[in-house]
Every structure is written in structure tokens, then in C-alpha cells.
N, C-alpha and C. Protein backbone atom coordinates (compact mmCIF):
# COMPACT_ATOMS: atom_id res chain seq x y z
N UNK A 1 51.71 6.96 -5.10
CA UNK A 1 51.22 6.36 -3.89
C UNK A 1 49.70 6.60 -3.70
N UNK A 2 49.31 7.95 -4.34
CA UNK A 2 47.79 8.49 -3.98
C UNK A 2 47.10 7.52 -4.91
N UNK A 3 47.62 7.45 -5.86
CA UNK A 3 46.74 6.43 -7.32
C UNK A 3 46.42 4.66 -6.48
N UNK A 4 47.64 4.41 -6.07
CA UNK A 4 47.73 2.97 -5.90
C UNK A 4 46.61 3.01 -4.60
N UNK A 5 45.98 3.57 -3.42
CA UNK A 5 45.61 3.69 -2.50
C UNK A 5 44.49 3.98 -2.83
N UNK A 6 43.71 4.80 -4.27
CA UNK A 6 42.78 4.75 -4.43
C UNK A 6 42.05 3.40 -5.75
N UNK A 7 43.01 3.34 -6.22
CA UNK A 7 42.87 1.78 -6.77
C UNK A 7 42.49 0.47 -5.55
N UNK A 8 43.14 0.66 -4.64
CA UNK A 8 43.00 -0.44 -3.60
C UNK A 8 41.75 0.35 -2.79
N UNK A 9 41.62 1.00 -2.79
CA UNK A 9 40.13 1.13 -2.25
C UNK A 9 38.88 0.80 -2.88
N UNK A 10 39.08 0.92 -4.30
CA UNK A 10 38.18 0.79 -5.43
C UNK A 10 37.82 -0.67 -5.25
N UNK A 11 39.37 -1.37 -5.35
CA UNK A 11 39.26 -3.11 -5.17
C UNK A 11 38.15 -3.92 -3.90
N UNK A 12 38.63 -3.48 -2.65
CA UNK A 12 38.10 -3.32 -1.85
C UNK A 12 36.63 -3.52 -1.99
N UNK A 13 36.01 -1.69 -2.26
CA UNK A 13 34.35 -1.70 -2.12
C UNK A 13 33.61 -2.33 -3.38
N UNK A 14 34.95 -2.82 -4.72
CA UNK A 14 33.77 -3.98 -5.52
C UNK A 14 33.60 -5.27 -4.85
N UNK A 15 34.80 -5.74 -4.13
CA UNK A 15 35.05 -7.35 -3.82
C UNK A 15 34.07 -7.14 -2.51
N UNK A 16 33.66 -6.26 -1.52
CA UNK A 16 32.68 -6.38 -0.70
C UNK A 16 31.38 -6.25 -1.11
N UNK A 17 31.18 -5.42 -2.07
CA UNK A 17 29.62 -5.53 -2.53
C UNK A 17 29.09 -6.71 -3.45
N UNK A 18 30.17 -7.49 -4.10
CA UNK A 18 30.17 -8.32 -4.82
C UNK A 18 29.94 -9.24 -4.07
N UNK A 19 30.59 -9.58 -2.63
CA UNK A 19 30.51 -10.84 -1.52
C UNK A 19 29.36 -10.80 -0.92
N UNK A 20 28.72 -9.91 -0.31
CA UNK A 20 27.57 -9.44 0.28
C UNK A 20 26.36 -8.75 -0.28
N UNK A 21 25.62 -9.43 -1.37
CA UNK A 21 24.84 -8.80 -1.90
C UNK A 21 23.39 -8.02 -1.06
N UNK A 22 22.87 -7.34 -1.41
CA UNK A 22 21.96 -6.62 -0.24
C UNK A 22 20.97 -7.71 -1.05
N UNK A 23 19.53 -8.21 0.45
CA UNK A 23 19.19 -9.00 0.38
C UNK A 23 17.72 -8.37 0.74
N UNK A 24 16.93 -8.99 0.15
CA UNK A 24 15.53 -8.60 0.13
C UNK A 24 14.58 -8.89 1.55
N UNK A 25 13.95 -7.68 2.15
CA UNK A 25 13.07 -8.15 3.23
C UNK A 25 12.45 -9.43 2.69
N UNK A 26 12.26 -10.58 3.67
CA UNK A 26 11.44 -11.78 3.33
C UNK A 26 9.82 -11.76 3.49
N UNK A 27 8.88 -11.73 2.54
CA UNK A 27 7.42 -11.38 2.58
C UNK A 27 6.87 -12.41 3.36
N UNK A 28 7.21 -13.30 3.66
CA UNK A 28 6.71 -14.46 4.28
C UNK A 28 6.63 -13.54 5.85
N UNK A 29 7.45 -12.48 6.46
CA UNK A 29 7.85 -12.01 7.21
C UNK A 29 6.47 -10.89 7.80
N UNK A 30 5.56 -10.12 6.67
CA UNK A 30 4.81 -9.34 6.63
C UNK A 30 3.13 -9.87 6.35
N UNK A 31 2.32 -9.80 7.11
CA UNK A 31 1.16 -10.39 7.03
C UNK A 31 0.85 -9.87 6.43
N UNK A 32 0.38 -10.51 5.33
CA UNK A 32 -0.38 -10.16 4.11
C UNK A 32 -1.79 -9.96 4.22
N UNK A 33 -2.39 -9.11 3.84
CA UNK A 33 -4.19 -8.66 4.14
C UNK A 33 -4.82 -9.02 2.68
N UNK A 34 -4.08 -9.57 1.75
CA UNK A 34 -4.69 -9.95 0.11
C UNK A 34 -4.48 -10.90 -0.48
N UNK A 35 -5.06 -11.74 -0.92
CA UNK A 35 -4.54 -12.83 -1.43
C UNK A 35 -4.23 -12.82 -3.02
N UNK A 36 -3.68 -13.91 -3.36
CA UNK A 36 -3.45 -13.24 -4.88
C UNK A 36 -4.55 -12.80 -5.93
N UNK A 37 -5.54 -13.86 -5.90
CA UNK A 37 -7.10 -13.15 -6.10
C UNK A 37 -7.51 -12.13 -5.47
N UNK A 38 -7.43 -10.99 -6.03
CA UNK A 38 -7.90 -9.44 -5.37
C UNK A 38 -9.55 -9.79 -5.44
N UNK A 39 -10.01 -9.81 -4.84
CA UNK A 39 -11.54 -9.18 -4.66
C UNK A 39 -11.79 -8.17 -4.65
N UNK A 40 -12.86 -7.72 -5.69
CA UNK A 40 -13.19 -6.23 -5.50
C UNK A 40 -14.14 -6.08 -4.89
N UNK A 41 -14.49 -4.98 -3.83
CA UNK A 41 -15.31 -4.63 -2.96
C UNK A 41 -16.47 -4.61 -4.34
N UNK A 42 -17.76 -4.26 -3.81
CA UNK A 42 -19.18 -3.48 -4.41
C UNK A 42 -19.04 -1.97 -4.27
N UNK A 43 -19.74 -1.71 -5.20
CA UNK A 43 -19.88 0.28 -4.88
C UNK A 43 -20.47 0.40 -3.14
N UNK A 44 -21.48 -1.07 -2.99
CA UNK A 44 -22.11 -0.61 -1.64
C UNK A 44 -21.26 -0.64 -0.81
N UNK A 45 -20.05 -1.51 -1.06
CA UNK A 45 -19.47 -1.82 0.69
C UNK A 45 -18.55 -0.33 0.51
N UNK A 46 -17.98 0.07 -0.69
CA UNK A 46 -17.14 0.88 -0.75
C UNK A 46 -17.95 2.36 0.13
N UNK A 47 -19.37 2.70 -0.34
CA UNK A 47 -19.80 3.42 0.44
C UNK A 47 -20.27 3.52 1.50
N UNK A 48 -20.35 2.40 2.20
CA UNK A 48 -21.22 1.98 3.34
C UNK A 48 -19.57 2.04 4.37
N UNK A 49 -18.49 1.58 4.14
CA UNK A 49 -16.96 1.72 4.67
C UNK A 49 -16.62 3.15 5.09
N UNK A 50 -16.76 3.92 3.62
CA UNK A 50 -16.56 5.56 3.74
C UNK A 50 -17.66 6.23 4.65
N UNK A 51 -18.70 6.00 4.52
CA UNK A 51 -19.52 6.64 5.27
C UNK A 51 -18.96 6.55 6.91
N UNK A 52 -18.88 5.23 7.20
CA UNK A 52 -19.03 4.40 8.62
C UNK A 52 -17.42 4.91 9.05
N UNK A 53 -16.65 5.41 8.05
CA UNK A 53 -15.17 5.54 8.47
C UNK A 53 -14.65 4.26 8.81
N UNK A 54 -14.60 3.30 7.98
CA UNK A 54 -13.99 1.78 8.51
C UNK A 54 -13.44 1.39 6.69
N UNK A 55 -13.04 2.24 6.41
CA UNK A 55 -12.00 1.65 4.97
C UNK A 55 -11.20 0.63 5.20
N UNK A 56 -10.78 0.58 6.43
CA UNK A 56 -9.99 -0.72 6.73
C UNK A 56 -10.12 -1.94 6.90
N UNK A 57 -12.13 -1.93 6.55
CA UNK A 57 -12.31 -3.65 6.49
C UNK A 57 -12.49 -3.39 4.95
N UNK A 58 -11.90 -2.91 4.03
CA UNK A 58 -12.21 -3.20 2.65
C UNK A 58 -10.82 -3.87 2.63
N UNK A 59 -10.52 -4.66 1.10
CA UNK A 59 -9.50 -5.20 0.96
C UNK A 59 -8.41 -4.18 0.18
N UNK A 60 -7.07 -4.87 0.87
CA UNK A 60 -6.12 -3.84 1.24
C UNK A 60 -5.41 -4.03 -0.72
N UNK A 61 -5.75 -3.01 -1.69
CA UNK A 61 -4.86 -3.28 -2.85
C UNK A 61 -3.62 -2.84 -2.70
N UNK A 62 -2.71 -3.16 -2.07
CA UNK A 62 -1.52 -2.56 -1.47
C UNK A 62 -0.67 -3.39 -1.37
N UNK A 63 0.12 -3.96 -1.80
CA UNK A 63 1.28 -5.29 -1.02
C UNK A 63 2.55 -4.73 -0.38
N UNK A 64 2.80 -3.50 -0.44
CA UNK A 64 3.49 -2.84 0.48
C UNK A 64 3.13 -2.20 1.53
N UNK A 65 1.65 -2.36 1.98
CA UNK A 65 1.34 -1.90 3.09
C UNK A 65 0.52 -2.69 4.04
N UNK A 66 1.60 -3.33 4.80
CA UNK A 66 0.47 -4.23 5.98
C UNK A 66 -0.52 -3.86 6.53
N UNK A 67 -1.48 -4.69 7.30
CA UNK A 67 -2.33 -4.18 8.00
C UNK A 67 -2.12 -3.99 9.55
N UNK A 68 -0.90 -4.14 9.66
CA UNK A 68 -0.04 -3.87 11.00
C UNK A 68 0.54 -2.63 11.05
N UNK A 69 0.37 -1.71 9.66
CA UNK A 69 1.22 -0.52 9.66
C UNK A 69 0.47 0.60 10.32
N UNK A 70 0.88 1.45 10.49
CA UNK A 70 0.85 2.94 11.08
C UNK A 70 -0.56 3.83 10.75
N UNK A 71 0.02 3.47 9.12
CA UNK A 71 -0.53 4.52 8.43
C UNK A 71 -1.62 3.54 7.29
N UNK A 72 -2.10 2.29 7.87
CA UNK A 72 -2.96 1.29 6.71
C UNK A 72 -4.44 1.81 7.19
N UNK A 73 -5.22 1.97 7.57
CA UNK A 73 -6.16 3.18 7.67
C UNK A 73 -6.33 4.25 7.11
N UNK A 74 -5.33 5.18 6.95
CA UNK A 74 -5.69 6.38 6.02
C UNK A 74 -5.31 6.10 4.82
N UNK A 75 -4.08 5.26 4.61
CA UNK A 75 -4.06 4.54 3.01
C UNK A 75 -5.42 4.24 2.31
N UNK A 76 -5.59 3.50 2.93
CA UNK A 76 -7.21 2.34 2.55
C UNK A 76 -7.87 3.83 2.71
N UNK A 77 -8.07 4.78 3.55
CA UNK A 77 -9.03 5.44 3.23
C UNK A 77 -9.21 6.74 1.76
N UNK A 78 -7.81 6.90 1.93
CA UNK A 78 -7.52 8.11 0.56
C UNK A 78 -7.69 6.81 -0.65
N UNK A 79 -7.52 5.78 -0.79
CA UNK A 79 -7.61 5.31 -1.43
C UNK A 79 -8.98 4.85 -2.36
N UNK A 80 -9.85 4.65 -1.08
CA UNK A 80 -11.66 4.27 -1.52
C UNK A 80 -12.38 5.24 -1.19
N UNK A 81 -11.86 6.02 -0.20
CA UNK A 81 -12.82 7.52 -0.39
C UNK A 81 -12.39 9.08 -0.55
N UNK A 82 -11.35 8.69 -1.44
CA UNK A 82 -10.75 10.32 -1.32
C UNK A 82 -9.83 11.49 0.14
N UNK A 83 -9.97 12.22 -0.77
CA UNK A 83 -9.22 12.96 0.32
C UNK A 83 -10.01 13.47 1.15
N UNK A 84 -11.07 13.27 2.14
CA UNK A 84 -11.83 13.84 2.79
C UNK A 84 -11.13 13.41 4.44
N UNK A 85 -11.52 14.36 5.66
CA UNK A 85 -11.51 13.62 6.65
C UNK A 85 -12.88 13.13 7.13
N UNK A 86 -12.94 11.91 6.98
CA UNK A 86 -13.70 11.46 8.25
C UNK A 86 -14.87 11.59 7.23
N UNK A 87 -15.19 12.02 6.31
CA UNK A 87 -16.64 11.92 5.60
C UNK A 87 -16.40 12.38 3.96
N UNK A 88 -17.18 11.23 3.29
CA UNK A 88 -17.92 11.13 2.10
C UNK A 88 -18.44 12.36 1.60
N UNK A 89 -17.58 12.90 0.22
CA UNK A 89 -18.41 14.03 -0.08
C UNK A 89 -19.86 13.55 -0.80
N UNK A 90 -20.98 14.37 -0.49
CA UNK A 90 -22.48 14.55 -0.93
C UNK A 90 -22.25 13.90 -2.51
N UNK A 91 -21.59 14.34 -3.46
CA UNK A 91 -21.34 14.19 -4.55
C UNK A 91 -21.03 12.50 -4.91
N UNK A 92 -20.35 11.92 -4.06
CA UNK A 92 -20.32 10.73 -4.41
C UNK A 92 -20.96 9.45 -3.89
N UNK A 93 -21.73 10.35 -2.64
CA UNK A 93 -22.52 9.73 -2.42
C UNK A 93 -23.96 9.33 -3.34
N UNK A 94 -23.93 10.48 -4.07
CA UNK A 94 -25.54 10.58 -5.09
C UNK A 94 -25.26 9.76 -6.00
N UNK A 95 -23.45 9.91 -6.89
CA UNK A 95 -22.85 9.28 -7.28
C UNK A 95 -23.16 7.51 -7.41
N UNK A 96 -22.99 7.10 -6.07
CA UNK A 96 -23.08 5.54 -5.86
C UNK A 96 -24.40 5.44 -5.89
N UNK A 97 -24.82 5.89 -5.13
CA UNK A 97 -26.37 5.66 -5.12
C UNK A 97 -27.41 5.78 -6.23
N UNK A 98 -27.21 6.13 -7.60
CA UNK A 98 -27.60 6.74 -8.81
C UNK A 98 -27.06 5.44 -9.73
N UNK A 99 -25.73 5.13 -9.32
CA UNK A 99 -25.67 4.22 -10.11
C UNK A 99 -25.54 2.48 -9.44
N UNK A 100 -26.27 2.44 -8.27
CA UNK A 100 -26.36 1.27 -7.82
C UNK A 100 -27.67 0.97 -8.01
N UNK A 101 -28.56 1.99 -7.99
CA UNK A 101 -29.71 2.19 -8.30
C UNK A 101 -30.58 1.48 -9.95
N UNK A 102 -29.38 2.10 -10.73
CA UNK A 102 -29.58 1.46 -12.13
C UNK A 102 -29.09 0.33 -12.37
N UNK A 103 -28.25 -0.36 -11.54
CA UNK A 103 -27.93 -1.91 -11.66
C UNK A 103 -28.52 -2.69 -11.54
């Protein structure tokens, strides 16, 4: 009786997962901040963003992270300026500037 009851349960949770497949959030659903052509920022805007603390007008390389989210600000920011809060280390600043310089 224990066998047949766990056989019919088995039946059960294939014929429901089989009927109801799990279905994908729809992207059409999530405003997208990128288009399929990524643009890459310049070293300047990248430093002139970090400095100013506004990473969030750079473009978002992220397609899982809206610009409606929570946390799309400090993304975009660990992302183009490291792990700093709130300021640009000295180092990469000389960095950009050294080699924007030679361009």
C-alpha cells in the first residue's frame, strides 16, 4: 500500500510539472537602460561620473539590473569605480589622467 501511494505521488508531481512549465519573467516587462549596441563610456566620462558620484548616468552593462532597482547606483558604481565610497582613489585618478593625456 506504502509503494503504490508513493508511486502515485511520483505520477502526480511529474504530470504537474510537465502541465505547468515554470515560465520566464517577460523582459518586455523591465525597462531596459541598454540597447543592444553597448556604448562604451570614455575614460573621461568614466572619471568625471566617479568623481561627481553619478555612475548612474554611465551606461548600465547589466541586463539584469534595471534602472528602477534598489541597488542600480551602487552596481554602476562598484562597477566603474571600484570599491570606494563616495570617492575615486588618487591612484586612478593619475591613472586616467596619464593616459588620456597620451591619447
Amino acid at each position: 500500500m506504502l509503494k503504490l501511494r508513493i508511486v502515485a505521488a511520483f505520477i502526480l508531481l511529474v504530470s504537474a510539472c510537465c502541465s505547468s512549465p515554470a515560465q520566464a519573467q517577460n523582459p518586455a516587462q523591465i525597462k531596459q537602460n541598454n540597447s543592444l549596441v553597448q556604448v562604451q563610456p570614455t575614460r573621461e566620462q568614466i572619471l568625471n561620473a566617479c568623481v561627481q558620484n553619478r555612475a548612474e548616468t554611465l551606461p548600465n552593462p547589466f541586463s539584469d539590473v534595471p534602472s528602477n532597482h534598489w541597488a542600480y547606483k551602487a552596481v554602476l558604481t562598484m562597477y566603474y569605480c571600484g570599491a570606494y565610497r563616495e570617492a575615486t582613489p588618487p591612484a586612478l585618478i593619475q591613472e586616467l589622467l596619464e593616459s588620456t593625456q597620451t591619447n
